[in-house]
Protein backbone atom coordinates (compact mmCIF):
# COMPACT_ATOMS: atom_id res chain seq x y z
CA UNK A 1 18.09 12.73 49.71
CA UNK A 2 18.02 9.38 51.74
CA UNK A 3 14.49 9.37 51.62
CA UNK A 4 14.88 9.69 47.47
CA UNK A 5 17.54 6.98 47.33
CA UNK A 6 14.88 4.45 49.52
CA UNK A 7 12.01 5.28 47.32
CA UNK A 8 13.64 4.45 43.99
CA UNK A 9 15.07 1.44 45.41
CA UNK A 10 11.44 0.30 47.21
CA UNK A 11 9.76 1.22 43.76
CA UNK A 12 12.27 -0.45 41.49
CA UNK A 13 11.86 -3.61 43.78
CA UNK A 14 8.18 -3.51 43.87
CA UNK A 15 8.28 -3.62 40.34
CA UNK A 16 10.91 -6.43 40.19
CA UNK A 17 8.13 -8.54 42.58
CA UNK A 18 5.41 -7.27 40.51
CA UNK A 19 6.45 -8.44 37.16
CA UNK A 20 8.08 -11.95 38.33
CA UNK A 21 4.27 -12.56 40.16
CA UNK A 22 2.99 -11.46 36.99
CA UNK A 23 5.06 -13.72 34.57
CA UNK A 24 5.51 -17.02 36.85
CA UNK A 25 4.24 -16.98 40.55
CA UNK A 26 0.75 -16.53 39.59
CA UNK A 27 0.30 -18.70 37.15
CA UNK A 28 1.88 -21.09 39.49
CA UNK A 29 -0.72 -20.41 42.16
CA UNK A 30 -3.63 -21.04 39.82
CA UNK A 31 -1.88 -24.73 39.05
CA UNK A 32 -1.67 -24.99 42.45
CA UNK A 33 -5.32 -24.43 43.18
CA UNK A 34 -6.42 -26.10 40.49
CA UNK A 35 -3.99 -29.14 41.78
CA UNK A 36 -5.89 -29.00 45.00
CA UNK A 37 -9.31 -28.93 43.84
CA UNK A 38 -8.63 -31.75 41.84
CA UNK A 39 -7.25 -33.27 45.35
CA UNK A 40 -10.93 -33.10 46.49
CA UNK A 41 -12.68 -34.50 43.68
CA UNK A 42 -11.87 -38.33 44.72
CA UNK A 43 -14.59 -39.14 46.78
CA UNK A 44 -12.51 -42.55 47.71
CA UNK A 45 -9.29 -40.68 48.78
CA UNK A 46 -9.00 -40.68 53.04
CA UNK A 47 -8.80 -37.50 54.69
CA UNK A 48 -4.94 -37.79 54.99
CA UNK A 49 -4.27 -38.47 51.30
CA UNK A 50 -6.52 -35.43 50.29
CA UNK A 51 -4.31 -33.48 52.69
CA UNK A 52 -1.06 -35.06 51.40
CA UNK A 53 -2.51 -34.46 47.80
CA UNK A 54 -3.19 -31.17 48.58
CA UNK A 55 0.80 -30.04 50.52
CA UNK A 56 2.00 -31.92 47.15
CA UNK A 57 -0.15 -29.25 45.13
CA UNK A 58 1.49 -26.13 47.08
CA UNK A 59 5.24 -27.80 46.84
CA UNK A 60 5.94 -26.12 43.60
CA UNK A 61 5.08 -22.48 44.37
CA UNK A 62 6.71 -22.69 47.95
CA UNK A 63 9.65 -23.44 46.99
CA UNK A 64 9.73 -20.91 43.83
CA UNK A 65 8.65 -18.35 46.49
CA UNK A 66 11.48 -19.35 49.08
CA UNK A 67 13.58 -18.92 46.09
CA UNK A 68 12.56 -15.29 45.11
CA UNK A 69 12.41 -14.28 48.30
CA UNK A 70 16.18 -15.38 49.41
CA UNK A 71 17.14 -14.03 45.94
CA UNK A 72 15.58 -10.44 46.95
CA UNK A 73 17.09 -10.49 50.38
CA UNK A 74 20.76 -11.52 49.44
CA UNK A 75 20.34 -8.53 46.90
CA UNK A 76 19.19 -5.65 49.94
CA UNK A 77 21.94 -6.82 52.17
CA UNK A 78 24.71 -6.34 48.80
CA UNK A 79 22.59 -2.91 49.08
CA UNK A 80 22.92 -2.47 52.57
CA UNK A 81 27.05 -3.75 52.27
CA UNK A 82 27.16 -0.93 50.22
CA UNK A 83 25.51 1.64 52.13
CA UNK A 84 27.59 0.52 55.19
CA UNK A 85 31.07 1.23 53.38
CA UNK A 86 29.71 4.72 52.51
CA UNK A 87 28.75 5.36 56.20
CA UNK A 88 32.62 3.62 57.23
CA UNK A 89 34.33 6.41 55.10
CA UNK A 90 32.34 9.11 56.42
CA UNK A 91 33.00 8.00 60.27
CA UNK A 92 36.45 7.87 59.33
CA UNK A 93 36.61 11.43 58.95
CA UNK A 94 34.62 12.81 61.75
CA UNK A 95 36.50 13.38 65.10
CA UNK A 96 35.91 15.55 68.34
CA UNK A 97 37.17 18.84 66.27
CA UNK A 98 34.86 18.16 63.62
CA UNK A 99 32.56 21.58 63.10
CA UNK A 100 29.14 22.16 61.94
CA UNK A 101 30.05 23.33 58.48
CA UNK A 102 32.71 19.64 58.46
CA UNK A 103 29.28 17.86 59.26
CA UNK A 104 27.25 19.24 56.70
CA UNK A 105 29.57 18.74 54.01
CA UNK A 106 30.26 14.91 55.38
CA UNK A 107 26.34 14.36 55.13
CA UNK A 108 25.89 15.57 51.60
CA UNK A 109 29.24 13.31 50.88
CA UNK A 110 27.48 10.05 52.58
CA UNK A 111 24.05 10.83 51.13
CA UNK A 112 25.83 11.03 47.43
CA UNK A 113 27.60 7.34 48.32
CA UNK A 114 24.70 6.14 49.35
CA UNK A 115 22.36 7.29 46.11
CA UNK A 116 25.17 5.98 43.76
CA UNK A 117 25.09 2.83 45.78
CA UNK A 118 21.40 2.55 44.93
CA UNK A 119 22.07 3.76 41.57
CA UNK A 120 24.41 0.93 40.84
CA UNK A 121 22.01 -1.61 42.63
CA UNK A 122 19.14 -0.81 40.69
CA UNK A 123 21.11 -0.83 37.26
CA UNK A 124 21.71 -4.72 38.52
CA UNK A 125 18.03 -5.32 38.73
CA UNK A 126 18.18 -6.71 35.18
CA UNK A 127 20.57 -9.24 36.07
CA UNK A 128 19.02 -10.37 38.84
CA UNK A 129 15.21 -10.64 37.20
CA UNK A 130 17.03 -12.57 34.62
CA UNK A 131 18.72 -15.19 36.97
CA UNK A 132 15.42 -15.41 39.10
CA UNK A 133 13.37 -16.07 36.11
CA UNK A 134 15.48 -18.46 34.52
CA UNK A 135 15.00 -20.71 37.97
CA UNK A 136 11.57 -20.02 37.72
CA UNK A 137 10.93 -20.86 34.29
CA UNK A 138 12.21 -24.52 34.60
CA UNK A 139 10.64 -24.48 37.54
CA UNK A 140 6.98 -23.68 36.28
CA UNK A 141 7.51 -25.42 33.18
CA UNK A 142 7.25 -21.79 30.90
């Protein structure tokens, strides 16, 4: 069951990455490329302001990439917040007494915590595509 809950979340975030590289980041790489090859073009331009040209060029998409990627990573540790409460309430329960059949049935009751947990996270994916995109889109100029 744990490795269910982990594979929904890891697919519903690959998605999440695949569609915001789809609809922003990559258009943002091609302007920066295209930025940078126009960097080279001027044959007066010293080495140094080609370079400088250039780091100016891969500014934008840096910084949108920071930005997803601290987005993403506060979101997994809400996850893993929530995951750690489930595991809290379970430990709570278990002593030196506790028997096989008191295990068993605290497993199944963590495992359940922890798939709503991921349940609930990835009904928030929508909110959290829409915030990241929204910084995005002023950001790429979409």
């Amino acid at each position: 069951m744990v490795d269910d809950a982990q594979h929904k979340i890891q697919g519903a975030m690959t998605a999440l990455v695949d569609e915001l590289d789809r609809t922003f980041l990559r258009n943002m790489q091609k302007r920066m490329h295209l930025c940078a090859a126009d960097c080279c073009s001027s044959e007066q331009s010293s080495v140094d302001q080609v370079h400088r040209c250039i780091e100016s060029c891969s500014t934008p998409l840096t910084q949108a990439q920071s930005f997803v990627q601290h987005e993403l990573s506060q979101f997994q540790e809400r996850l893993q917040r929530c995951v750690m409460v489930c595991q809290d309430r379970v430990k709570e329960k278990v002593h030196s007494h506790t028997t096989e059949a008191q295990v068993a049935v605290y497993k199944a009751e963590f495992e359940g915590c922890a798939m709503n947990c991921v349940d609930e996270h990835i009904n928030l994916m929508p909110s959290v595509k829409r915030r990241i995109a929204d910084v995005l889109s002023t950001r790429a100029g979409s």
